[in-house]
C-alpha atoms as a PDB file:
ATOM      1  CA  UNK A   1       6.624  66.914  22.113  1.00  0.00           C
ATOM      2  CA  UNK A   2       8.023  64.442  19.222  1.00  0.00           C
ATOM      3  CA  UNK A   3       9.472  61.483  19.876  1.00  0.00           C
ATOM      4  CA  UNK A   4      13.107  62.344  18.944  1.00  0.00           C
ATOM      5  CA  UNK A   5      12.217  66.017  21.672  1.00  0.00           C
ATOM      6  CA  UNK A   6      11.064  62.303  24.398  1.00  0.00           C
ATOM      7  CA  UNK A   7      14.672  60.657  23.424  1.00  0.00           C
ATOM      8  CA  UNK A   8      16.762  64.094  24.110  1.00  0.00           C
ATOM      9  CA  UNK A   9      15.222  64.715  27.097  1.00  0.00           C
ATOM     10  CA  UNK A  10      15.744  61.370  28.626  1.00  0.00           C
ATOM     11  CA  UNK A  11      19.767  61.229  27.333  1.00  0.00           C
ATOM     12  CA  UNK A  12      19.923  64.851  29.506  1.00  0.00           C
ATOM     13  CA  UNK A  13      18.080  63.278  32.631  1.00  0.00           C
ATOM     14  CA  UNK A  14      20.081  60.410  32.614  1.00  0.00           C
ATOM     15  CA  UNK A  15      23.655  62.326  31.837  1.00  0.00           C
ATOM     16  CA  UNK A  16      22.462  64.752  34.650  1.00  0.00           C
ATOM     17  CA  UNK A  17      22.233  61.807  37.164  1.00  0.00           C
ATOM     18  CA  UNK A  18      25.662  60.117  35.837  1.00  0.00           C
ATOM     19  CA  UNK A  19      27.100  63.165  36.439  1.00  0.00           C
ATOM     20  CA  UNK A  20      25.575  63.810  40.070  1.00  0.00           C
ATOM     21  CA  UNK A  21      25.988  60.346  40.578  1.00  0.00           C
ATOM     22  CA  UNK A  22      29.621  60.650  39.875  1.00  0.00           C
ATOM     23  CA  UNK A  23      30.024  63.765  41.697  1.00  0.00           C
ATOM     24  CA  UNK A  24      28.181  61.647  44.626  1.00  0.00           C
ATOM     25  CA  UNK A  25      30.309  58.907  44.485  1.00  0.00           C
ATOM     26  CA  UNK A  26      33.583  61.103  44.386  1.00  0.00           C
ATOM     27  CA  UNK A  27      32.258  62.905  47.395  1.00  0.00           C
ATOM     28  CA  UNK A  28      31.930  59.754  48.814  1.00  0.00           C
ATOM     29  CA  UNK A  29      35.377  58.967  48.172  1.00  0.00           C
ATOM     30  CA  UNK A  30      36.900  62.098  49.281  1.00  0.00           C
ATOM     31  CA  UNK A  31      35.541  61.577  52.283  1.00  0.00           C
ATOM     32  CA  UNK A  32      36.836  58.011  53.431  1.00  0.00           C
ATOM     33  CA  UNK A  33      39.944  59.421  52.364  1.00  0.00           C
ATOM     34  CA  UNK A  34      39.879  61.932  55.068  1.00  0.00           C
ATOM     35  CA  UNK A  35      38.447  58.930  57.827  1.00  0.00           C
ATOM     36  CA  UNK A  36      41.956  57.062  56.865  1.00  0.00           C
ATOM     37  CA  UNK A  37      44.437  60.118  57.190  1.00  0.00           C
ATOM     38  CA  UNK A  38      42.765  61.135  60.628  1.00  0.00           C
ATOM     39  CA  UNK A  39      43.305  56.869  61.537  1.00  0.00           C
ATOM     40  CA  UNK A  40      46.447  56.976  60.112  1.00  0.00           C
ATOM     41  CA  UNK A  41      47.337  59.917  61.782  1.00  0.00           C
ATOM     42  CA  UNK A  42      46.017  58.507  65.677  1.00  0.00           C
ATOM     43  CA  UNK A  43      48.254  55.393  64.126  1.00  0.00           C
ATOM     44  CA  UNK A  44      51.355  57.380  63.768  1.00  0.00           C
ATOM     45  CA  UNK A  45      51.050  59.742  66.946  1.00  0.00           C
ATOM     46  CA  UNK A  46      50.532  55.819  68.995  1.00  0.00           C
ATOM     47  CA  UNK A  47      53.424  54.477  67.574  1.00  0.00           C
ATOM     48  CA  UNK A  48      55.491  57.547  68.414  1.00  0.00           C
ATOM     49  CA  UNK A  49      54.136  57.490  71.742  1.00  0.00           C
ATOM     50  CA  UNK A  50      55.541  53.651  72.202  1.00  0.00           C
ATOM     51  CA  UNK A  51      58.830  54.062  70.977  1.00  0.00           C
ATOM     52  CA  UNK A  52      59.242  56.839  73.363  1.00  0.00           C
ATOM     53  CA  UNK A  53      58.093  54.303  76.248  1.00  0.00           C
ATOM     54  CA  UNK A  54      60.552  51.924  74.894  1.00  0.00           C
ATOM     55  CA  UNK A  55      63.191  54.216  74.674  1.00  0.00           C
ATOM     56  CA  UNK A  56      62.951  55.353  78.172  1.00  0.00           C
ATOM     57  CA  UNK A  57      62.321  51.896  79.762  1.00  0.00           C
ATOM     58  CA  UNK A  58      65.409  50.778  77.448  1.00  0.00           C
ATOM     59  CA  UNK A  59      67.307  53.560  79.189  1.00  0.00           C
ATOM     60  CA  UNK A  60      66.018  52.716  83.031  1.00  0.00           C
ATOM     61  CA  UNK A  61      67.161  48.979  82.046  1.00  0.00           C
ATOM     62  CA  UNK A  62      70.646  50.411  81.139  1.00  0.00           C
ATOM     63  CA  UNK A  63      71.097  52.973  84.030  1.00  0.00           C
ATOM     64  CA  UNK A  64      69.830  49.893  86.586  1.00  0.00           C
ATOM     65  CA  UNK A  65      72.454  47.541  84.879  1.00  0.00           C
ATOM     66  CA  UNK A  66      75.502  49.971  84.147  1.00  0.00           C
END
């Protein structure tokens, strides 16, 4: 193999990693994405959850006052 047939092959190995590296790395990504929305989601169904308490114990306040 020449020199210049050395030089092509190593620019394909290395855009073959970039690219799995990128593909890797958005993977990666994609997938912490999906760890926040599930937190976010426990997040929103909690803080539902407590302004249901608080409206009830708001309304046992009311009916033990009025």
């Amino acid at each position: 193999m020449t020199t210049g047939g050395y030089i092509e092959q190593a620019r394909w190995l290395l855009e073959g990693s970039y690219h799995e590296m990128k593909e890797a790395v958005l993977r990666a990504g994609i997938a912490r994405l999906r760890e926040v929305e599930i937190s976010v989601g426990r997040v929103e169904r909690s803080l539902r959850g407590l302004r249901r308490d608080m409206g009830l114990r708001m309304q046992t306040l009311s009916q033990l006052i009025g």
